[in-house]
C-alpha atoms as a PDB file:
ATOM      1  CA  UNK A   1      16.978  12.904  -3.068  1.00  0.00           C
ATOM      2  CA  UNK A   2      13.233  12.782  -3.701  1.00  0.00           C
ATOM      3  CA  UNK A   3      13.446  15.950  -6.308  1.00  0.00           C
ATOM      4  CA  UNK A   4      16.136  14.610  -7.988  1.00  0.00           C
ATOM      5  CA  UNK A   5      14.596  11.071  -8.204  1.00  0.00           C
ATOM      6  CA  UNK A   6      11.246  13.216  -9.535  1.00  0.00           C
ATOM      7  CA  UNK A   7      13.440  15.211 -11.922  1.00  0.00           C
ATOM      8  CA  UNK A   8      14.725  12.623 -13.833  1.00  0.00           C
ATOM      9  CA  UNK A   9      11.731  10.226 -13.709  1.00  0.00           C
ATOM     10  CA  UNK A  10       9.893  13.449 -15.438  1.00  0.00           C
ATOM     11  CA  UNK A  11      11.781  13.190 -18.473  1.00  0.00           C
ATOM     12  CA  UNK A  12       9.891   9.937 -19.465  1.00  0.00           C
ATOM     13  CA  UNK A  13       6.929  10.289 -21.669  1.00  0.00           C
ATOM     14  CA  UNK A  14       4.839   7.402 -19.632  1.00  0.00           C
ATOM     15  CA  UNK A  15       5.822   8.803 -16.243  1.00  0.00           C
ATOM     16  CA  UNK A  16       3.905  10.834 -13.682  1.00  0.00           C
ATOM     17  CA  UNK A  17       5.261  11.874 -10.524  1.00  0.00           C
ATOM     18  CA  UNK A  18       3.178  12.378  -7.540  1.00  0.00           C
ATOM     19  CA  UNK A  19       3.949  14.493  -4.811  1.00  0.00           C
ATOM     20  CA  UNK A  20       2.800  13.043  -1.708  1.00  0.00           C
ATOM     21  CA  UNK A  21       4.915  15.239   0.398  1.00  0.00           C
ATOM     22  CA  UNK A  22       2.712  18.363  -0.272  1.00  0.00           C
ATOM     23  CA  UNK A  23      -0.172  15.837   0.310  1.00  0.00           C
ATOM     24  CA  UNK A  24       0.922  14.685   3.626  1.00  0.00           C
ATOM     25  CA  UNK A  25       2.495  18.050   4.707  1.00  0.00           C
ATOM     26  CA  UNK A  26      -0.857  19.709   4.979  1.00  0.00           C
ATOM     27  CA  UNK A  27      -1.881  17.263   7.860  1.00  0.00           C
ATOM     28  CA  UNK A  28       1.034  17.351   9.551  1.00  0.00           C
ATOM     29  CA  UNK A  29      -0.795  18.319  13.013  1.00  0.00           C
ATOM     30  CA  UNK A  30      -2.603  15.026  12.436  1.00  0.00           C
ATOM     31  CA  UNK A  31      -1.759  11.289  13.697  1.00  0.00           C
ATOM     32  CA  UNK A  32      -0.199  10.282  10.213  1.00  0.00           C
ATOM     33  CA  UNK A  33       3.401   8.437  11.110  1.00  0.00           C
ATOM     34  CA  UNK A  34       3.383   5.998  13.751  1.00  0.00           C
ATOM     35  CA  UNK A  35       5.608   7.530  17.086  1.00  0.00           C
ATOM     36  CA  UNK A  36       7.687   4.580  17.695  1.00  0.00           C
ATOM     37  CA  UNK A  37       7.219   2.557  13.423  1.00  0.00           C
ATOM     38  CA  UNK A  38       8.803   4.138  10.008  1.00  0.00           C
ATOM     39  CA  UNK A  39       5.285   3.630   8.592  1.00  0.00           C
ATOM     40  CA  UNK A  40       3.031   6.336   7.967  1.00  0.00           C
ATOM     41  CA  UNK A  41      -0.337   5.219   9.882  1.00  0.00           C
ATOM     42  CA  UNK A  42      -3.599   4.348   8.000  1.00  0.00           C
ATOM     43  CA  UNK A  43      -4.563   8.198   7.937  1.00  0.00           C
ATOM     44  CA  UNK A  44      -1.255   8.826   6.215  1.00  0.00           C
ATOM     45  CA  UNK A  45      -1.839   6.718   3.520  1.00  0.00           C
ATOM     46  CA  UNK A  46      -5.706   7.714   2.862  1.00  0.00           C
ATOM     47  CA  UNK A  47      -4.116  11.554   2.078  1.00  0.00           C
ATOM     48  CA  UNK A  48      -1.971   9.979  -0.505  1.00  0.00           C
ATOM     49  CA  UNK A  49      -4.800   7.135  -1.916  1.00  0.00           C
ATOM     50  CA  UNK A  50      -7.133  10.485  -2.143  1.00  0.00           C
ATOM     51  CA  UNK A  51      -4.001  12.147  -3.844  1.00  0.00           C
ATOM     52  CA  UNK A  52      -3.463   9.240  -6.307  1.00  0.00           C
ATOM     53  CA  UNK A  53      -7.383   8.876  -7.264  1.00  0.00           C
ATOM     54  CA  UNK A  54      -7.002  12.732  -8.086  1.00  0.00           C
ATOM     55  CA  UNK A  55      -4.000  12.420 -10.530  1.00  0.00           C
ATOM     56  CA  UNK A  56      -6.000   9.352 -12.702  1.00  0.00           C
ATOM     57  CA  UNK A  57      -9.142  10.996 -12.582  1.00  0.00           C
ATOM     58  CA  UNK A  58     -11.195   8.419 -10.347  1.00  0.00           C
ATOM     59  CA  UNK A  59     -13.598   8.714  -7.450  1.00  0.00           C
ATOM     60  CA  UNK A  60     -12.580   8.026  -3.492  1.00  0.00           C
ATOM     61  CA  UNK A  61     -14.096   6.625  -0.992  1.00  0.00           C
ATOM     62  CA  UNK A  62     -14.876   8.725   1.837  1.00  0.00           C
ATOM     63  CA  UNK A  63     -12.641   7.795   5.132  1.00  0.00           C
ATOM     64  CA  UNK A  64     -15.655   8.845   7.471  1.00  0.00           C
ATOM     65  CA  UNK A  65     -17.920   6.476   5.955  1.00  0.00           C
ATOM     66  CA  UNK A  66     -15.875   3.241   6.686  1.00  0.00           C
ATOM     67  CA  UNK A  67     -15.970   1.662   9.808  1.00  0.00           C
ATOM     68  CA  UNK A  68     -12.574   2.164  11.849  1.00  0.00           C
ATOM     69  CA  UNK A  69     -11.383  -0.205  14.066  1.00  0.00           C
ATOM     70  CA  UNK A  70      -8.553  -0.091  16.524  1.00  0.00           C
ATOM     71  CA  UNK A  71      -5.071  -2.296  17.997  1.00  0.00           C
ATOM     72  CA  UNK A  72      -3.834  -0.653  20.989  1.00  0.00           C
ATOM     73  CA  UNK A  73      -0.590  -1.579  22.025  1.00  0.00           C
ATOM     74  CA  UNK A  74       1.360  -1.472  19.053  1.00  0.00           C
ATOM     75  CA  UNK A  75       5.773  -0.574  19.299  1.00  0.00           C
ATOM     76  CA  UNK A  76       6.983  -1.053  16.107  1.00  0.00           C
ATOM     77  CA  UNK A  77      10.666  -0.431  14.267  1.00  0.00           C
ATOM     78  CA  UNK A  78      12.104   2.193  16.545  1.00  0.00           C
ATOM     79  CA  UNK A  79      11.113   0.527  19.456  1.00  0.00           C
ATOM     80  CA  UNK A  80      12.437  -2.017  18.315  1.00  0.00           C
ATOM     81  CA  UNK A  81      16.049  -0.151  17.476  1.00  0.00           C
ATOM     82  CA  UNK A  82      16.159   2.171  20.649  1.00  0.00           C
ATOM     83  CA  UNK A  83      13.858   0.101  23.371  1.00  0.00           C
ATOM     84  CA  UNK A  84      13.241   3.674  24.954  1.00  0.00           C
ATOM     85  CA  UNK A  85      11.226   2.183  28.542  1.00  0.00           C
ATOM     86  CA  UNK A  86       8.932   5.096  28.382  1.00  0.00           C
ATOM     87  CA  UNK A  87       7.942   5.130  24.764  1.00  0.00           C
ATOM     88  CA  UNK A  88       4.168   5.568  24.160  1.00  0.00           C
ATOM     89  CA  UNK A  89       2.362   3.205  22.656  1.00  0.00           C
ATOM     90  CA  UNK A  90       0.790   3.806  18.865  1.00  0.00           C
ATOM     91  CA  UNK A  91      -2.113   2.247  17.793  1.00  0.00           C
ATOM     92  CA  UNK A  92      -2.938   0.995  14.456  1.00  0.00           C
ATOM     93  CA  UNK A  93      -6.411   1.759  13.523  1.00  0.00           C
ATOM     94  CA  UNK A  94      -7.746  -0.011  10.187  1.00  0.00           C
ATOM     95  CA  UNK A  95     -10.701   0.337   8.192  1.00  0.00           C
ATOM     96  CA  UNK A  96     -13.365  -2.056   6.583  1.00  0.00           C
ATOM     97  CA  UNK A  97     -12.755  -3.059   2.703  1.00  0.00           C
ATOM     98  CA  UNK A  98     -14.538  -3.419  -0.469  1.00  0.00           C
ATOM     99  CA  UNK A  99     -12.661  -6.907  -0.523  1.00  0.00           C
ATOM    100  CA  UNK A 100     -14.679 -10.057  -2.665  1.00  0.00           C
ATOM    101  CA  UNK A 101     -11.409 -12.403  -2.042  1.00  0.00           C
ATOM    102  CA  UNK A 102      -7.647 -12.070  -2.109  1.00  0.00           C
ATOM    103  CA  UNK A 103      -4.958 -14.595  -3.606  1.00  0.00           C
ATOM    104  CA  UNK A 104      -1.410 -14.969  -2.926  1.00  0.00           C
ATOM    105  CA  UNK A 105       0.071 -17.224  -4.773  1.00  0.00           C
ATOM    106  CA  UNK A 106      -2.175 -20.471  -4.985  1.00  0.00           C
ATOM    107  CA  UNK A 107      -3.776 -19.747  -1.466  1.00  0.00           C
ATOM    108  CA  UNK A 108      -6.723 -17.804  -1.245  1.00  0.00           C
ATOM    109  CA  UNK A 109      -8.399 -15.155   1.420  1.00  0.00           C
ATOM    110  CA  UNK A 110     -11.641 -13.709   2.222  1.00  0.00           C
ATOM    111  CA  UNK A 111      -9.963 -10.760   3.859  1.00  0.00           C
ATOM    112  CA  UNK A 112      -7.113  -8.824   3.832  1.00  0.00           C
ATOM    113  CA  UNK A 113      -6.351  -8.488   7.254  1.00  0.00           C
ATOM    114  CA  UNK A 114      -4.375 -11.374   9.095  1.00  0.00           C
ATOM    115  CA  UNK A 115      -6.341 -10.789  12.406  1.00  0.00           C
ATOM    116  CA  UNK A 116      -4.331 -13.017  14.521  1.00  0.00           C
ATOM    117  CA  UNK A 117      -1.074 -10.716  13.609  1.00  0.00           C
ATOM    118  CA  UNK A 118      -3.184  -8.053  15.709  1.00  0.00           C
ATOM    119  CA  UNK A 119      -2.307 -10.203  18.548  1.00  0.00           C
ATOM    120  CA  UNK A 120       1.239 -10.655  17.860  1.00  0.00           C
ATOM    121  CA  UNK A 121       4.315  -8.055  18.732  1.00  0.00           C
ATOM    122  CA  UNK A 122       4.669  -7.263  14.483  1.00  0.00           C
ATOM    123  CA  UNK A 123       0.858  -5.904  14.438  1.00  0.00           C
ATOM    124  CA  UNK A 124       2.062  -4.334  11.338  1.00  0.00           C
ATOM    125  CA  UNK A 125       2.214  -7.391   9.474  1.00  0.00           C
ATOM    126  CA  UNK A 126      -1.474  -8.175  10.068  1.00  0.00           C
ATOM    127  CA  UNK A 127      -1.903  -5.404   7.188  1.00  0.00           C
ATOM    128  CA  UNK A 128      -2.360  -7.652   3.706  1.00  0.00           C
ATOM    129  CA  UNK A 129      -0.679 -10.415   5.617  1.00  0.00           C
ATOM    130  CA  UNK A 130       2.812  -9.048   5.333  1.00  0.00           C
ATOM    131  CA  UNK A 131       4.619  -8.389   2.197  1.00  0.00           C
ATOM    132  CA  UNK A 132       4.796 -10.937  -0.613  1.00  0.00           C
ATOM    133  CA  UNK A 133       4.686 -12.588  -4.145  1.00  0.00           C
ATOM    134  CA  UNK A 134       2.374 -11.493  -6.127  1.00  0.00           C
ATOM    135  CA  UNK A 135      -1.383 -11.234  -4.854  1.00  0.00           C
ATOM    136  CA  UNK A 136      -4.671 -10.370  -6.292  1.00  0.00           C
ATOM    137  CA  UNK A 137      -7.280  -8.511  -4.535  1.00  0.00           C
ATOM    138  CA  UNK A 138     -10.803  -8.683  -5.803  1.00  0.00           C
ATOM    139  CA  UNK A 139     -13.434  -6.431  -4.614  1.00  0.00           C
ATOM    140  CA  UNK A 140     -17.504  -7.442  -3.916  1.00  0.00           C
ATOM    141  CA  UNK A 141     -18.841  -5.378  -6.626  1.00  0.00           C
ATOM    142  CA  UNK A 142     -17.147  -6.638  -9.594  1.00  0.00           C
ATOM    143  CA  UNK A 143     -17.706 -10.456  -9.607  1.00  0.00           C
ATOM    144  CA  UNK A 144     -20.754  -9.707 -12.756  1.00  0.00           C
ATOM    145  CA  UNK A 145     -18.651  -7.059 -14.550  1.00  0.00           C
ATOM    146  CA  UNK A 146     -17.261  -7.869 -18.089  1.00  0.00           C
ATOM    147  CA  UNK A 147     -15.061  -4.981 -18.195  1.00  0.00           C
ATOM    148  CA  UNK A 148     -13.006  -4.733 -14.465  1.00  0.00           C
ATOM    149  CA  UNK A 149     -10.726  -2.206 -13.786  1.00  0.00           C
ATOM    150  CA  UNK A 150      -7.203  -3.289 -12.936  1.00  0.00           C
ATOM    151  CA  UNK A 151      -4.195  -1.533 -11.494  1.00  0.00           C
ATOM    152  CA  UNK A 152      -1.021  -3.189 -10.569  1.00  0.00           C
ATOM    153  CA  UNK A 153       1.172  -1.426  -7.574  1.00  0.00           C
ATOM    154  CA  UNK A 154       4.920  -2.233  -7.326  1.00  0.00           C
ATOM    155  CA  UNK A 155       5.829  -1.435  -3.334  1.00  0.00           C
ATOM    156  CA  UNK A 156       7.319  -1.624  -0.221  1.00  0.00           C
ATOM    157  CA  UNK A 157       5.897  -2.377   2.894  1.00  0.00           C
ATOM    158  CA  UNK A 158       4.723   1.229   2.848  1.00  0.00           C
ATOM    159  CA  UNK A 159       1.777   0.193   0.563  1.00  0.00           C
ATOM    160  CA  UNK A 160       0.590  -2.397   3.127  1.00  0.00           C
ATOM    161  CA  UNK A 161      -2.101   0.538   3.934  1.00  0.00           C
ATOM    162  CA  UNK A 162      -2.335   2.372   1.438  1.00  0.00           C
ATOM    163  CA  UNK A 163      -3.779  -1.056  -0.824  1.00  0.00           C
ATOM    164  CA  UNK A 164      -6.823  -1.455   1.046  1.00  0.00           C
ATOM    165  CA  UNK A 165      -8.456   1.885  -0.234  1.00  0.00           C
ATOM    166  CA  UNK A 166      -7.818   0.947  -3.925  1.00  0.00           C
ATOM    167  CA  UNK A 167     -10.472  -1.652  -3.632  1.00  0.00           C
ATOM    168  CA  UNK A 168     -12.898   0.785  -3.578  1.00  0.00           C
ATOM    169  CA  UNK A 169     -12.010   2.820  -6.749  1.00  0.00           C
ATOM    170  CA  UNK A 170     -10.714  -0.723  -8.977  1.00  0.00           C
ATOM    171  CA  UNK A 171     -12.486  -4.034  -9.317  1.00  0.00           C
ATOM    172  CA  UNK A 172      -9.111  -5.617  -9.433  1.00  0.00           C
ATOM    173  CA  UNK A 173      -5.680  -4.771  -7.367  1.00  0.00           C
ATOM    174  CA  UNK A 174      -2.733  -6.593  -8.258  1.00  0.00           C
ATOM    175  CA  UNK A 175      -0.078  -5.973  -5.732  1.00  0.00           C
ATOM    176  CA  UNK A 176       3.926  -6.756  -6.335  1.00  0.00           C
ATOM    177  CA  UNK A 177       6.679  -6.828  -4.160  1.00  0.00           C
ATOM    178  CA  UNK A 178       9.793  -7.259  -5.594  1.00  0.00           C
ATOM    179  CA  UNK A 179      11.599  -8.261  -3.044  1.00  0.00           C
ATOM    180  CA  UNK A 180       9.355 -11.676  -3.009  1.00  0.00           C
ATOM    181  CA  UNK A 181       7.902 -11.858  -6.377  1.00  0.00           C
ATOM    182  CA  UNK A 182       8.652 -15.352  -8.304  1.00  0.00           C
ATOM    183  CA  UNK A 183       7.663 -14.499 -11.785  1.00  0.00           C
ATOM    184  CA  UNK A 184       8.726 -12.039 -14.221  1.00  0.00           C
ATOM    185  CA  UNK A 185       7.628  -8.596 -14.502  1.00  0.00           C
ATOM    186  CA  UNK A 186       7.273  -8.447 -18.383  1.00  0.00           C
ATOM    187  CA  UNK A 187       5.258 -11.934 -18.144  1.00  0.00           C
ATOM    188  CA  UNK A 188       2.771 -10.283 -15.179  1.00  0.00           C
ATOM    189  CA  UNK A 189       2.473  -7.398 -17.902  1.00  0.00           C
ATOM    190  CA  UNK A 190       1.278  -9.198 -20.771  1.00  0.00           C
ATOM    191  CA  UNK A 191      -1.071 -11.460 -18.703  1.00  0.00           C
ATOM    192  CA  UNK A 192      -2.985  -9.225 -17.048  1.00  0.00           C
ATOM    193  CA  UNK A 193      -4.789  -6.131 -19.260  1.00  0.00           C
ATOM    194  CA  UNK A 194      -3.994  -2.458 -16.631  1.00  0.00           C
ATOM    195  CA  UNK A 195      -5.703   0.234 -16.420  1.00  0.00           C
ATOM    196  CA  UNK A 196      -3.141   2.396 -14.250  1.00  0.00           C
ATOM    197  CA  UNK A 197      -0.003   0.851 -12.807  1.00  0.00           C
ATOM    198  CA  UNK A 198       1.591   2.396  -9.551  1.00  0.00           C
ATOM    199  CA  UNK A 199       5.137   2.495  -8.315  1.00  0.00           C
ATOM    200  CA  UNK A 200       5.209   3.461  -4.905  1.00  0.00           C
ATOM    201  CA  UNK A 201       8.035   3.005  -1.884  1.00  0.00           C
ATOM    202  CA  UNK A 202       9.316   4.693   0.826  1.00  0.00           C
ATOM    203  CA  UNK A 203      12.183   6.859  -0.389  1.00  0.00           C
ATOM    204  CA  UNK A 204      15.251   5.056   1.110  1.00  0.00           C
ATOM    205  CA  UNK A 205      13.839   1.301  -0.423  1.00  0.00           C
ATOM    206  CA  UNK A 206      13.423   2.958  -3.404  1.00  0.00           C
ATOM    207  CA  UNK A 207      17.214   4.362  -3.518  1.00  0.00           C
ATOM    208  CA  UNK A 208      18.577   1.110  -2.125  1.00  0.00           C
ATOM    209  CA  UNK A 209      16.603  -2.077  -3.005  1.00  0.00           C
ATOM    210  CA  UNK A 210      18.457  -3.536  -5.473  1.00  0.00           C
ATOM    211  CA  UNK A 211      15.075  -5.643  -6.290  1.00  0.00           C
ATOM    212  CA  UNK A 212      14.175  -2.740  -8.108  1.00  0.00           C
ATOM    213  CA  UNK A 213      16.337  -3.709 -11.284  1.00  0.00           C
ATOM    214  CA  UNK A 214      13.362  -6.515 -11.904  1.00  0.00           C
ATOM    215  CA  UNK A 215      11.037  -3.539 -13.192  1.00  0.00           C
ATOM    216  CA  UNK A 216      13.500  -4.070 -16.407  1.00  0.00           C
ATOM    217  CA  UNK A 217      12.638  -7.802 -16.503  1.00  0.00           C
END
């Protein structure tokens, strides 16, 4: 379904597919998918954030020069589906960010990380605080710049990890899900000035989410 979704997306000018499943195939003996969650783990998405910076020509931040820091204790969607007693726990293990301030909606953040979350049985949600309208993500460096680079991601909650890399290679990071976004996608276009824009979901949202008609609006 992927190669046929990739075929036809090919065939528009504007479009450029990215093949993540190469990417993530050549660390397959390494902890990228979570044992008992649907997401891919932290180290999952860094492969396909180094993949992405490749295709638009931009630098990456190193992974082994950002401070790690890990939940233990985490069951997520599986679990959650097939309560197996003597499932091993994964553990989520997240990484400092480039992050000046993040809004969503009218509220705003200093982080992107909902710590208490950590605490909580979803740990997954602590991850940009869950999924939601639209929010902007603003990193430290770019708060003097006249000319800040902006992408705008459409995604699932597959993206939840894979956003907090981008703050290191954009000043700004405006992130929509369209399964909770409240404005129009054509208005969000001609607001905001992009430099790349970024559809990314995991393949079965992406074939089923009938939010995904609001790209046309």
């Amino acid at each position: 379904m992927i190669n046929s979704v990739y075929a036809k997306l090919s065939e528009s000018k504007n479009v450029e597919v990215l093949n993540f499943v190469n990417a993530l195939s050549s660390h397959n003996n390494e902890y990228i998918y979570y044992k008992t969650d649907h997401h891919w783990t932290n180290l999952g998405s860094y492969y396909a954030y180094v993949e992405f910076m490749k295709t638009v020509g931009k630098d990456y931040v190193d992974i082994n020069k950002l401070e790690a820091h890990e939940v233990e204790g985490f069951l997520g969607t599986y679990f959650s589906k097939a309560k197996k007693f003597n499932s091993d726990f994964d553990k989520i293990t997240y990484y400092d960010v480039n992050v000046g301030k993040m809004s969503i909606a009218d509220k705003e953040y200093s982080d992107i990380y909902d710590y208490g979350k950590f605490k909580t049985r979803d740990k997954y949600s602590a991850l940009l605080y869950g999924n939601n309208d639209l929010t902007i993500i603003t990193n430290k460096d770019s708060a003097n710049k006249q000319n800040k680079s902006k992408i705008l991601i459409f995604k699932d909650s597959f993206g939840n990890s894979f956003i907090p890399y981008l703050t290191y290679s954009y000043d700004e990071v405006y992130v929509l899900d369209l399964r909770f976004n409240s404005q129009k996608v054509s208005e969000i276009m001609e607001k905001y000035d992009f430099d790349d824009i970024l559809i990314m979901y995991s393949a079965n949202n992406f074939i089923d989410d009938v939010n995904i008609m609001k790209l046309g609006y």
